[in-house]
C-alpha atoms as a PDB file:
ATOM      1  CA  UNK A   1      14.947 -20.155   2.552  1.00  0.00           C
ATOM      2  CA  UNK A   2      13.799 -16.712   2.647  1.00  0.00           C
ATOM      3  CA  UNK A   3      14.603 -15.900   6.270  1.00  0.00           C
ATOM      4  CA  UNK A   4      17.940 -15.381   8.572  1.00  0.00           C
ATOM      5  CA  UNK A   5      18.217 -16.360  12.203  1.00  0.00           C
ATOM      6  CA  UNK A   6      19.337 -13.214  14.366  1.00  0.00           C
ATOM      7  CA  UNK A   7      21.072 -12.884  17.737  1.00  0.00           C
ATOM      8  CA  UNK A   8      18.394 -13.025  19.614  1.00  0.00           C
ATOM      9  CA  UNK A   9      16.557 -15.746  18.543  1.00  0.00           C
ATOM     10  CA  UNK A  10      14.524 -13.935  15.829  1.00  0.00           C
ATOM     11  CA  UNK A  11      13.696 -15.392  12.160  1.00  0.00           C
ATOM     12  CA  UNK A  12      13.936 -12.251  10.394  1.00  0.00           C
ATOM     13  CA  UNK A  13      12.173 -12.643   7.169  1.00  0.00           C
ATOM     14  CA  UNK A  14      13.935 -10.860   4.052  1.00  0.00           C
ATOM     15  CA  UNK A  15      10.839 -10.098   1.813  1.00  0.00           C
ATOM     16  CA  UNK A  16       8.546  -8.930   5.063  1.00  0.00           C
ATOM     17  CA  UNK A  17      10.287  -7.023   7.191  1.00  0.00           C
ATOM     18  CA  UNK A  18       8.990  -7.005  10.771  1.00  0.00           C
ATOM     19  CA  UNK A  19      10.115  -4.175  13.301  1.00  0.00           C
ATOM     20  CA  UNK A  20       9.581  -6.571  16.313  1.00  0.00           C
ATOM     21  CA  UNK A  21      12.577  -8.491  14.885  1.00  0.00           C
ATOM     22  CA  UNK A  22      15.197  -5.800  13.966  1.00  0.00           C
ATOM     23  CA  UNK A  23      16.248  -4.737  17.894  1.00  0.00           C
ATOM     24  CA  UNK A  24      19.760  -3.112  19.092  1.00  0.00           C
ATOM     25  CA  UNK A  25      20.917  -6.187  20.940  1.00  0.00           C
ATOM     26  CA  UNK A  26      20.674  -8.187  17.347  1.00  0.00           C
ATOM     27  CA  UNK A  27      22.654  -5.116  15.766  1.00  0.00           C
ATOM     28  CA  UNK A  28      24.758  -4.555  18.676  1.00  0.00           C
ATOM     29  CA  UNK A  29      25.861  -8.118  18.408  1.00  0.00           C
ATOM     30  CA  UNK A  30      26.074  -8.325  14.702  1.00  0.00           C
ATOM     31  CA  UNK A  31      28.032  -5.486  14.214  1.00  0.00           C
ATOM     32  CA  UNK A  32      30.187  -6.502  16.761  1.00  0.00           C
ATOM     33  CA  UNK A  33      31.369  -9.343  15.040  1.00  0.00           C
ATOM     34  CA  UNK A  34      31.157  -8.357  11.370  1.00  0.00           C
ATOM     35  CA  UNK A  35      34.901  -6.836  10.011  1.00  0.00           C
ATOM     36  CA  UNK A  36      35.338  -4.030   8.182  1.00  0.00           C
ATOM     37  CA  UNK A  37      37.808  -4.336   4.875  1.00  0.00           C
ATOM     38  CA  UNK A  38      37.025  -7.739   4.287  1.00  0.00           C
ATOM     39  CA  UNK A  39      38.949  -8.495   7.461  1.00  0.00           C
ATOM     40  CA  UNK A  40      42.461  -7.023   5.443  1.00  0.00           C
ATOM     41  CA  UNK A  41      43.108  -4.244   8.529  1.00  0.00           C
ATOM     42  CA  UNK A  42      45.908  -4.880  10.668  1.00  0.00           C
ATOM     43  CA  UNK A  43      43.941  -5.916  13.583  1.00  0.00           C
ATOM     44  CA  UNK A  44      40.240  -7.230  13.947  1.00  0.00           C
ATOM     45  CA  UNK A  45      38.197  -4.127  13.539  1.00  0.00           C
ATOM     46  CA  UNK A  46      34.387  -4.330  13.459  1.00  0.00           C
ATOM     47  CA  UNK A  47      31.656  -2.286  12.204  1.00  0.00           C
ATOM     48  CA  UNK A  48      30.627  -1.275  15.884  1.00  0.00           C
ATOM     49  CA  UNK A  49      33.902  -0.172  16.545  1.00  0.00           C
ATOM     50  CA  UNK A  50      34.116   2.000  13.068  1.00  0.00           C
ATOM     51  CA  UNK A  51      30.391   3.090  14.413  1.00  0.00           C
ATOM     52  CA  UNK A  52      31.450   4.319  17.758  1.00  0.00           C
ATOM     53  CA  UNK A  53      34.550   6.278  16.421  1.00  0.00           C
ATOM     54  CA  UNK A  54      31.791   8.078  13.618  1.00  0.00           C
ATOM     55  CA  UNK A  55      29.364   8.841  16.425  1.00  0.00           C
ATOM     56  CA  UNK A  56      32.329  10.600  18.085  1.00  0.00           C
ATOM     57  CA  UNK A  57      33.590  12.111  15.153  1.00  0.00           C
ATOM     58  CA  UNK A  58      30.112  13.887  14.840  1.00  0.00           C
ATOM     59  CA  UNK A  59      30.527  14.843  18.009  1.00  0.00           C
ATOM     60  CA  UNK A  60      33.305  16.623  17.824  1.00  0.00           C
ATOM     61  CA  UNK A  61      33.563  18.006  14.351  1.00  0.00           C
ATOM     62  CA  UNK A  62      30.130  19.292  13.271  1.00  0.00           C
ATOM     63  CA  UNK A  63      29.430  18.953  16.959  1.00  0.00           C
ATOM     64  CA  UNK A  64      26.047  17.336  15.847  1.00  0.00           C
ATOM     65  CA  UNK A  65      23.590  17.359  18.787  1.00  0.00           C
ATOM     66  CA  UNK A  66      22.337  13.529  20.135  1.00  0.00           C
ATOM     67  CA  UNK A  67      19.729  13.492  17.800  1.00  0.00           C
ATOM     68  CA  UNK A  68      22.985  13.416  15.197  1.00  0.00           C
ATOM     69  CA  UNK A  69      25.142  11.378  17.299  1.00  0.00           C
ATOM     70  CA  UNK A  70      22.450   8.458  17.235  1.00  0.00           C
ATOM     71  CA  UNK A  71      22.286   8.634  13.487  1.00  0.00           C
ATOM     72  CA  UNK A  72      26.276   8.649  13.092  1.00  0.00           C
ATOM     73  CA  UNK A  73      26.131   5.593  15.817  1.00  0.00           C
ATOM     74  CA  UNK A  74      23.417   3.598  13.450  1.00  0.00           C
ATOM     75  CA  UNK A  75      24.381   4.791  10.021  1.00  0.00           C
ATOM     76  CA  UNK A  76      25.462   1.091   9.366  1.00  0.00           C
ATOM     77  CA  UNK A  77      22.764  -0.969  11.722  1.00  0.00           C
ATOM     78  CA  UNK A  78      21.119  -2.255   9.055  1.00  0.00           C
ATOM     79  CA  UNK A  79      24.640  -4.248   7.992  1.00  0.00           C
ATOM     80  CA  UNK A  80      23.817  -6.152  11.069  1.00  0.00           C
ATOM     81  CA  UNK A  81      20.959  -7.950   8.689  1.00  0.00           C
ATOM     82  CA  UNK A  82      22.357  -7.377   5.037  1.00  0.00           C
ATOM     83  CA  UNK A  83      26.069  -7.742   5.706  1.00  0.00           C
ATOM     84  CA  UNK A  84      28.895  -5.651   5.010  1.00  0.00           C
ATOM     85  CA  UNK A  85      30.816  -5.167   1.700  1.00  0.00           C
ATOM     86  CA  UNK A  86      33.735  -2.848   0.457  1.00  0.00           C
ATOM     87  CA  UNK A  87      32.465   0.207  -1.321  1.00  0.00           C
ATOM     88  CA  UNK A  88      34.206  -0.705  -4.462  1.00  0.00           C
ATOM     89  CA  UNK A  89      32.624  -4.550  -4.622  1.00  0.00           C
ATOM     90  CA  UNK A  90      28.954  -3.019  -4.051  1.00  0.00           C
ATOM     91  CA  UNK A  91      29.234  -1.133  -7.302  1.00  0.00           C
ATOM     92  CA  UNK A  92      30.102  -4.326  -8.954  1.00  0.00           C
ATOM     93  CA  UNK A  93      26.901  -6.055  -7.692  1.00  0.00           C
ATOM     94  CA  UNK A  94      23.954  -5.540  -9.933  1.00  0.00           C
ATOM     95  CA  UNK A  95      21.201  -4.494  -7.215  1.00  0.00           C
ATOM     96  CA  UNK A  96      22.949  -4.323  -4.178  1.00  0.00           C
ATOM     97  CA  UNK A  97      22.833  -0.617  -3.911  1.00  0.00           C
ATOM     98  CA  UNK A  98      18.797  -0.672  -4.105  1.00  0.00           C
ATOM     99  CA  UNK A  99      18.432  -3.793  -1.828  1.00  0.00           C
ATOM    100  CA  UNK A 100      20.665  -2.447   0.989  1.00  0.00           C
ATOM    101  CA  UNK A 101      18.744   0.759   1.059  1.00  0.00           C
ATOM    102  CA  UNK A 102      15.682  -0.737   1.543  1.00  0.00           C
ATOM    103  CA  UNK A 103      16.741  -2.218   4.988  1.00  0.00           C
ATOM    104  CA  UNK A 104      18.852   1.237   5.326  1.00  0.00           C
ATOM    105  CA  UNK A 105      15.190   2.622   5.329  1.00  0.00           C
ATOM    106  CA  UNK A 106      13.687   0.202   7.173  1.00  0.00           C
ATOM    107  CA  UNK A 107      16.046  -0.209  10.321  1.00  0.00           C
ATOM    108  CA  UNK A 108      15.913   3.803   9.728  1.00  0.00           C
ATOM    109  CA  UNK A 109      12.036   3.498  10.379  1.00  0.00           C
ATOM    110  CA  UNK A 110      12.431   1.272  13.223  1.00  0.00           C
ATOM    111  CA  UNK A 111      14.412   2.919  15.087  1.00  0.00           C
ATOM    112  CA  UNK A 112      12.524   6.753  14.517  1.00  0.00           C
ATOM    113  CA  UNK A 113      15.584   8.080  12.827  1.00  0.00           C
ATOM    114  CA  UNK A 114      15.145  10.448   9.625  1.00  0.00           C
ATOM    115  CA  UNK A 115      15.008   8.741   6.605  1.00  0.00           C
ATOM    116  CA  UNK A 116      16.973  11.601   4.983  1.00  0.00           C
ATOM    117  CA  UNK A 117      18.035  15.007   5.093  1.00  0.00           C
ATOM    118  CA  UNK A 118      20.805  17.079   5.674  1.00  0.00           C
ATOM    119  CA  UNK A 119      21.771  15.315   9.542  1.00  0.00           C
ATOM    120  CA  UNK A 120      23.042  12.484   6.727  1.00  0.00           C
ATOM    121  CA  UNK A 121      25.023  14.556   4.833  1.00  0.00           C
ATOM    122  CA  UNK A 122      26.672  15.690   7.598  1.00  0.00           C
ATOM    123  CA  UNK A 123      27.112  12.369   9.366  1.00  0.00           C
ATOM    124  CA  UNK A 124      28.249  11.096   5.607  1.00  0.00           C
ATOM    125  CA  UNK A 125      31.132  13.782   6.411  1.00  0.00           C
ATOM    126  CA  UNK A 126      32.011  12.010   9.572  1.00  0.00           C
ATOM    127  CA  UNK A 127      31.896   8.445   8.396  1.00  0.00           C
ATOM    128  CA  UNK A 128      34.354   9.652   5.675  1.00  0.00           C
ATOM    129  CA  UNK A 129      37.002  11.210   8.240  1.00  0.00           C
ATOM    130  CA  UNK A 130      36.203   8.140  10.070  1.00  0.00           C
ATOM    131  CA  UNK A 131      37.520   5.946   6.527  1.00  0.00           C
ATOM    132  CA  UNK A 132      40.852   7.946   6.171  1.00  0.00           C
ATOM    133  CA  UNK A 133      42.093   7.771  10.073  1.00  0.00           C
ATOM    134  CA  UNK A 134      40.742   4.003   9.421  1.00  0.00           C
ATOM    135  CA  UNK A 135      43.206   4.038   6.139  1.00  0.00           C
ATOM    136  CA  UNK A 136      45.813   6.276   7.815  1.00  0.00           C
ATOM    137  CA  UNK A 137      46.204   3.488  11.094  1.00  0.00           C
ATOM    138  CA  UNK A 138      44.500   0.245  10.451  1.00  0.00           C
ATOM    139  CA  UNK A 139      45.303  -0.525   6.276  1.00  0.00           C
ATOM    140  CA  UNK A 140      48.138  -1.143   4.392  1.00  0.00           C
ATOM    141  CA  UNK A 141      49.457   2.158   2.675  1.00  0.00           C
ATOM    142  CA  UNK A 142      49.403   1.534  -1.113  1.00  0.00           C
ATOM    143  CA  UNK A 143      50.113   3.916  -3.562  1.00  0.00           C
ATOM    144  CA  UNK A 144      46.728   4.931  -5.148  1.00  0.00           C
ATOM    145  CA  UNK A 145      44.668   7.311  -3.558  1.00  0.00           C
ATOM    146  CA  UNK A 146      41.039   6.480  -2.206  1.00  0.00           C
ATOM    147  CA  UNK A 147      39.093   8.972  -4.761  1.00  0.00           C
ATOM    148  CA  UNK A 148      36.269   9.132  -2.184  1.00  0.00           C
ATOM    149  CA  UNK A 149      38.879  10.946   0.256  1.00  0.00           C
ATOM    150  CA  UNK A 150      40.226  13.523  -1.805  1.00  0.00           C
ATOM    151  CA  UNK A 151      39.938  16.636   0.765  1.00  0.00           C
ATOM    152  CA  UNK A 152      39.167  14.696   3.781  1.00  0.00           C
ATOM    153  CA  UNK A 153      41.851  14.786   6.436  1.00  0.00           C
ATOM    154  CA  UNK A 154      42.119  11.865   9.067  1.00  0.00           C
ATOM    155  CA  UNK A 155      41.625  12.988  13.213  1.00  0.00           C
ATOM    156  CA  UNK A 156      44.346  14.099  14.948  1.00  0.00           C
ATOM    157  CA  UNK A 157      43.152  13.669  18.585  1.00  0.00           C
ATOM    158  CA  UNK A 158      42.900   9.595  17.983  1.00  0.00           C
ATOM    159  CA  UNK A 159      45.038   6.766  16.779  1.00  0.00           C
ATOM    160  CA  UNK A 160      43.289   3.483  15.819  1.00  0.00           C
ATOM    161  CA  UNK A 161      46.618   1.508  15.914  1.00  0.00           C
ATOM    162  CA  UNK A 162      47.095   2.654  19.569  1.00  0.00           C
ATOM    163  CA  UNK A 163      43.479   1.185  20.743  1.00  0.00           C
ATOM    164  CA  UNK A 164      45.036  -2.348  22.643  1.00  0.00           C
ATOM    165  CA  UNK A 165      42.737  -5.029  21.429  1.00  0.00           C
ATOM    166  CA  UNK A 166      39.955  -6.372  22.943  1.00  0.00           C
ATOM    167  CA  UNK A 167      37.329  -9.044  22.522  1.00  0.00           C
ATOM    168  CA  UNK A 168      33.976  -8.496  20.004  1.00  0.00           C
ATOM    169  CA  UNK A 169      32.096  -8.759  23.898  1.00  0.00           C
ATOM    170  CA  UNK A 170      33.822  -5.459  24.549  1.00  0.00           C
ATOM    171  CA  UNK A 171      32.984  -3.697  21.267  1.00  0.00           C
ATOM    172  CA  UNK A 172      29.271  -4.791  21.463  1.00  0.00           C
ATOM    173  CA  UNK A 173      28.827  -3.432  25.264  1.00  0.00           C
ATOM    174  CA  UNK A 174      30.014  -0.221  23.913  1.00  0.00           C
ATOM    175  CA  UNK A 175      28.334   0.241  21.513  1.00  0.00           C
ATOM    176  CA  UNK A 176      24.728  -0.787  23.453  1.00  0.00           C
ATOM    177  CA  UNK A 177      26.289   1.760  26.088  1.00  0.00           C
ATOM    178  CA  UNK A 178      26.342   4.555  23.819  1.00  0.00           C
ATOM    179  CA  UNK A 179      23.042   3.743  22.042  1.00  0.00           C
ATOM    180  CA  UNK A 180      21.309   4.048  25.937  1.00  0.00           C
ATOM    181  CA  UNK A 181      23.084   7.229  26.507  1.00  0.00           C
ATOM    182  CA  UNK A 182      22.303   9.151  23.339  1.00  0.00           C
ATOM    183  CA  UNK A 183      18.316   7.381  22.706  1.00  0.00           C
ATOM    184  CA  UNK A 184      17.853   8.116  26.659  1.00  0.00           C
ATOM    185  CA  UNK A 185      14.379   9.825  26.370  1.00  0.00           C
ATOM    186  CA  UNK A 186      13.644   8.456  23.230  1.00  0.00           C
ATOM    187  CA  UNK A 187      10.379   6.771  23.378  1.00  0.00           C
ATOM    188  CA  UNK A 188      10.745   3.335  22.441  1.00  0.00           C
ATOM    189  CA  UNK A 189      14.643   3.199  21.475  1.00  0.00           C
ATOM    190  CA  UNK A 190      15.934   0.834  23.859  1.00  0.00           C
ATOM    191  CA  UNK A 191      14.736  -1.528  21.659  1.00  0.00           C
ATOM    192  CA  UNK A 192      12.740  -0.791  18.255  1.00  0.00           C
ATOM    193  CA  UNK A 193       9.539   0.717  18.492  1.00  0.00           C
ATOM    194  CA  UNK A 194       6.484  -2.033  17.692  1.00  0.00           C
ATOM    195  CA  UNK A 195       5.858  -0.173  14.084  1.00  0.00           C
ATOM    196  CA  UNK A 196       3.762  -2.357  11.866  1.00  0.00           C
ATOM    197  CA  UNK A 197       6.370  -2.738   9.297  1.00  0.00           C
ATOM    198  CA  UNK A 198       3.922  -3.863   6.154  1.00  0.00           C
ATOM    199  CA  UNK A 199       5.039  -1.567   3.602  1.00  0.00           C
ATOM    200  CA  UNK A 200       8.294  -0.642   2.166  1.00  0.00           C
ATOM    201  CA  UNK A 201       9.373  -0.474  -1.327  1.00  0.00           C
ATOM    202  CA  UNK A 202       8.065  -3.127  -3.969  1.00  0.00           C
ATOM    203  CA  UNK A 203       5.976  -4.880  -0.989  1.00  0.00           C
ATOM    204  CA  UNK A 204       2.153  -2.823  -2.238  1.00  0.00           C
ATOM    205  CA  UNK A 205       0.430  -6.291  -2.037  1.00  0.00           C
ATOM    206  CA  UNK A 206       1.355  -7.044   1.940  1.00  0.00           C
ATOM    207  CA  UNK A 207       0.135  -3.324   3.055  1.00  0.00           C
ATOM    208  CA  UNK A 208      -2.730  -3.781   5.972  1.00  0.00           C
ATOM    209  CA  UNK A 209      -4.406  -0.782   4.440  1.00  0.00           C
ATOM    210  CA  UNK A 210      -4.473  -2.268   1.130  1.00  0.00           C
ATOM    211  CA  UNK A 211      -5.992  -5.425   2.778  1.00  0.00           C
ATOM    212  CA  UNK A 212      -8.329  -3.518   5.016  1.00  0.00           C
ATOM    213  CA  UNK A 213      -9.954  -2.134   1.965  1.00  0.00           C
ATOM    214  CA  UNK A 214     -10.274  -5.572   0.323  1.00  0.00           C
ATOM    215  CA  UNK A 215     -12.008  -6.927   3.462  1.00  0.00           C
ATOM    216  CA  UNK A 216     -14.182  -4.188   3.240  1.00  0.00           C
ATOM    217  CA  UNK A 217     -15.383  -3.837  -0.662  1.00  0.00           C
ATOM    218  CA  UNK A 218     -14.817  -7.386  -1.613  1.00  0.00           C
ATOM    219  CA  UNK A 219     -12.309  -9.326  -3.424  1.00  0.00           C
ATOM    220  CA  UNK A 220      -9.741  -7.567  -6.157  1.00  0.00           C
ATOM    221  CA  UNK A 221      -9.775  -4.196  -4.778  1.00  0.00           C
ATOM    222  CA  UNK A 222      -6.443  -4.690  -3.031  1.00  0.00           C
ATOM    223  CA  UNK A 223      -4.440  -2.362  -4.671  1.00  0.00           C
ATOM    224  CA  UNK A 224      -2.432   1.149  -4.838  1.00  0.00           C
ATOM    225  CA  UNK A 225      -4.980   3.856  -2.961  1.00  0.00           C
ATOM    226  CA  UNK A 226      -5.777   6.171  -5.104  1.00  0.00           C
ATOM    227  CA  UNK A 227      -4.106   8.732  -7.405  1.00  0.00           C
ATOM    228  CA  UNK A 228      -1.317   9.938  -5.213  1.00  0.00           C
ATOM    229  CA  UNK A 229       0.074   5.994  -4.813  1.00  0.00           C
ATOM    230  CA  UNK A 230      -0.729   5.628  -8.145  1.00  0.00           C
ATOM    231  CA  UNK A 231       1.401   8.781  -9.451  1.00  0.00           C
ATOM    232  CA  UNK A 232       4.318   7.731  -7.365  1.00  0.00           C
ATOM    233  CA  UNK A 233       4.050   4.403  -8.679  1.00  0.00           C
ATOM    234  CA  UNK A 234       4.489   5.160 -12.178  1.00  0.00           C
ATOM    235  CA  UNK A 235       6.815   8.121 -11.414  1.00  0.00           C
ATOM    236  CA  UNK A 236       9.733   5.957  -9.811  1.00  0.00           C
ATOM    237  CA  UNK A 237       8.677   2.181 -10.480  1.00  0.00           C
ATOM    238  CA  UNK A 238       7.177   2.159 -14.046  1.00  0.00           C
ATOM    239  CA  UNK A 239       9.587   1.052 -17.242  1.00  0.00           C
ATOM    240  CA  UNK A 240      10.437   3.892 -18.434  1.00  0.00           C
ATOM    241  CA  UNK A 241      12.147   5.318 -14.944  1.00  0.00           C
ATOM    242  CA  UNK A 242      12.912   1.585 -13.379  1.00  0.00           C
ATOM    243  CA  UNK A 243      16.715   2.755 -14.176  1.00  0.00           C
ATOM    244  CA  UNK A 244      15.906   6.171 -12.485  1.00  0.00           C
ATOM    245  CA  UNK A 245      14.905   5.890  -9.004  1.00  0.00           C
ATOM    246  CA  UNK A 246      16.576   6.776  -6.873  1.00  0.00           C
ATOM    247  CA  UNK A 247      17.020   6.647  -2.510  1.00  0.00           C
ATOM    248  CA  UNK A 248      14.480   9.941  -2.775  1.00  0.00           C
ATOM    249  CA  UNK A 249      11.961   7.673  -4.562  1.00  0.00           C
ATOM    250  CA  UNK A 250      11.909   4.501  -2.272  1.00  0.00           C
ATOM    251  CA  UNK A 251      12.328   7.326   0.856  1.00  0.00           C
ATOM    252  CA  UNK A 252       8.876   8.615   0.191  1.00  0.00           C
ATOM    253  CA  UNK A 253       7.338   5.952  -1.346  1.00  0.00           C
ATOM    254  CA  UNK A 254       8.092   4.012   1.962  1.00  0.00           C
ATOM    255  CA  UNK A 255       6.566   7.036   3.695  1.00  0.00           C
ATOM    256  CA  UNK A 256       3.415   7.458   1.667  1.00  0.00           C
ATOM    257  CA  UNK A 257       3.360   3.431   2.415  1.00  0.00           C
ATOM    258  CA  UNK A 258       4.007   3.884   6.736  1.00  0.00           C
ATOM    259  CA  UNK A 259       1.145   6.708   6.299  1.00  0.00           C
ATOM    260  CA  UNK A 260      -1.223   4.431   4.303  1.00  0.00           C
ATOM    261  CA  UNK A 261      -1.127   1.394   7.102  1.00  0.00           C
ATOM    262  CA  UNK A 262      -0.966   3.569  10.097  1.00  0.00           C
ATOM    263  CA  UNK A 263       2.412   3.235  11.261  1.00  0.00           C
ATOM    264  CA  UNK A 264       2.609   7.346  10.673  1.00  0.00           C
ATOM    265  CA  UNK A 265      -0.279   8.978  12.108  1.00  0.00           C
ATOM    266  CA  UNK A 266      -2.470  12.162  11.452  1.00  0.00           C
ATOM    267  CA  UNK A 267      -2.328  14.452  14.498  1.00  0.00           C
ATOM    268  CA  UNK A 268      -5.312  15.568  13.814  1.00  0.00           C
ATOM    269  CA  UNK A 269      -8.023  14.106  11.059  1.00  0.00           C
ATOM    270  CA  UNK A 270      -7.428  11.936   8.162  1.00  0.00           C
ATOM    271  CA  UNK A 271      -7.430   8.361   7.358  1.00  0.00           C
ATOM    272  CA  UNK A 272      -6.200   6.691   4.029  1.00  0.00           C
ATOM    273  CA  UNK A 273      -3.159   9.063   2.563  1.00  0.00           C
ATOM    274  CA  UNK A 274      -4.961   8.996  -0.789  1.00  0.00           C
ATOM    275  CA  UNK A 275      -8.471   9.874   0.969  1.00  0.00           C
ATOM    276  CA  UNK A 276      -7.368  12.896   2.639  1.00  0.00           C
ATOM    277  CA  UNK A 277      -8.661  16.194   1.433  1.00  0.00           C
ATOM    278  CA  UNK A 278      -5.013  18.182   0.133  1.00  0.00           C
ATOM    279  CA  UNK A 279      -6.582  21.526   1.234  1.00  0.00           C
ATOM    280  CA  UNK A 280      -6.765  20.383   5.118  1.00  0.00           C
ATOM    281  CA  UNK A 281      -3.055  18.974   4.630  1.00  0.00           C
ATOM    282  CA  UNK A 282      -1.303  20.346   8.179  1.00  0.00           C
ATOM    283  CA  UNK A 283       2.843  20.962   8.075  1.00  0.00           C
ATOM    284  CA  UNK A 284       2.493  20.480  11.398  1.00  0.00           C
ATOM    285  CA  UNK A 285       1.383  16.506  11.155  1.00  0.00           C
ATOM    286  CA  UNK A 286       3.707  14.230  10.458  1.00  0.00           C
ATOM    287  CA  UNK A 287       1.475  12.048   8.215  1.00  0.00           C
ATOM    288  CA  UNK A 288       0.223  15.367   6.413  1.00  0.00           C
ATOM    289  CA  UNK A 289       3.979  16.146   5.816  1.00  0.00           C
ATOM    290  CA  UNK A 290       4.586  13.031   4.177  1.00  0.00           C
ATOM    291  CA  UNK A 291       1.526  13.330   1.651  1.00  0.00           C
ATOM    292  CA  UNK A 292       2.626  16.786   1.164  1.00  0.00           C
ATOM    293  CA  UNK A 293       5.900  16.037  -0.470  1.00  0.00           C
ATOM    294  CA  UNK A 294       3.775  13.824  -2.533  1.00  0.00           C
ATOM    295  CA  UNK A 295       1.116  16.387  -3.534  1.00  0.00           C
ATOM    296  CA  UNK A 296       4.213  18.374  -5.565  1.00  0.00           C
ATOM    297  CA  UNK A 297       5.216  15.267  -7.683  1.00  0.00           C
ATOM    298  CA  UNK A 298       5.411  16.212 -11.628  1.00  0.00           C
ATOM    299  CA  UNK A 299       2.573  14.501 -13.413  1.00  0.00           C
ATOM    300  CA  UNK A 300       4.491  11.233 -15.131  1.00  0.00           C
ATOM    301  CA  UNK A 301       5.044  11.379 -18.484  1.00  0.00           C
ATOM    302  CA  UNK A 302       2.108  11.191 -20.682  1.00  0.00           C
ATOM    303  CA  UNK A 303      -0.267  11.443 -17.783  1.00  0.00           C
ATOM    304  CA  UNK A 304      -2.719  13.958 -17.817  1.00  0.00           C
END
């Protein structure tokens, strides 16, 4: 069984991922009901809640704009399909950290969010103030510090242990309330947008393009497009680096991919990412962008 059964009704496959299936009621629900800490806080506390105080932590603090705030509030959605874990049992699990970024990227991708940059580093700040008011009101205090908040101070304008305790219904409302409020004006993110999800990291063989250019010169020419693919392919997924690559490497390769099958557009001209002629590249197109930041890839080792 290679598929979970979502909120809504959805059979969300885990080896094709299919926009149409990740939507905010499924995560609103979800995260509504999944604890954080294992479940060891004082008092039922779920990953929407934790979401809603980082959104307003972002808010407040680096008084990120609601571009930002949306990011802070879905810096965890894709939990709502991969689950939730304590930091310190991830790095125990060989693989985790690779196959929750993948859906990271993907409900990322879904939802029109930046796949990275520095509006992550800064709502990384937030979700760790978030962690020590979580540790100062809501955990049992032990004696060892948490290394990950050395120099982070907790809020002072909030109290977790004074919030009076209320259903996963109540957590799951707010959190859909402050999705509409901040993606207000954002095409499609009442829901996810309809992006033909066919390509992420690892999944070459299910990419439309690939298959459009099978169908078009015959059988066993399904395969990377061209030298740029093909680069990036050895760069991040060949032997030598498999131990290397990093959330950079499946960010753009998942890019180049979204480019490839259409999902990311040219503005302007263009077709196949591979195709495209790098001297009519355009910084203003977000496609062009995209094959851009693979045009200044090193040559791989040993490649000419």
């Amino acid at each position: 069984m290679t598929w979970i059964v979502t909120a809504d009704g959805n059979e969300l496959s885990l080896r094709k991922l299919r926009a149409e299936h990740i939507t905010i009621e499924a995560i609103a629900h979800a995260l509504a009901q999944i604890n954080r800490f294992n479940g060891h806080a004082k008092r039922p506390y779920s990953v929407a809640e934790h979401s809603l105080l980082v959104a307003e932590i972002a808010a407040r603090e680096p008084h990120l704009d609601e571009q930002g705030q949306l990011a802070a509030l879905m810096h965890d959605a894709h939990e709502a399909f991969c689950g939730d874990l304590p930091t310190p049992m991830k790095a125990e699990i060989p693989g985790w950290s690779s196959w929750e970024a993948s859906w990271k990227y993907s409900v990322r991708e879904a939802f029109g969010l930046p796949l990275s940059g520095a509006i992550w580093e800064q709502v990384h700040r937030a979700d760790l103030i978030a962690l020590a008011t979580e540790r100062r009101d809501l955990m049992p205090q032990t004696a060892t510090p948490w290394p990950q908040l050395e120099g982070v101070q907790p809020v002072q304008w909030y109290w977790l242990s004074s919030e009076a305790a209320q259903p996963w219904s109540y957590w799951r409302q707010k959190f859909l309330q402050r999705h509409g409020r901040l993606a207000g004006g954002r095409d499609g993110l009442m829901g996810a947008p309809r992006i033909p999800m066919v390509c992420v990291p690892h999944r070459i063989a299910d990419c439309l393009a690939c298959k459009a250019k099978a169908a078009r010169d015959g059988p066993g020419t399904s395969k990377p497009h061209g030298p740029v693919s093909e680069r990036l392919m050895r760069l991040f997924y060949g032997p030598a680096q498999a131990q290397q690559k990093d959330h950079a490497a499946n960010d753009l390769l998942h890019s180049l991919m979204l480019v490839a099958c259409g999902a990311t557009q040219h503005r302007y001209e263009g077709g196949c990412p591979d195709e495209t002629d790098p001297t009519r590249r355009d910084r203003d197109c977000p496609a062009c962008r995209v094959l851009l930041r693979a045009d200044a890839l090193p040559d791989a080792e040993g490649e000419e």
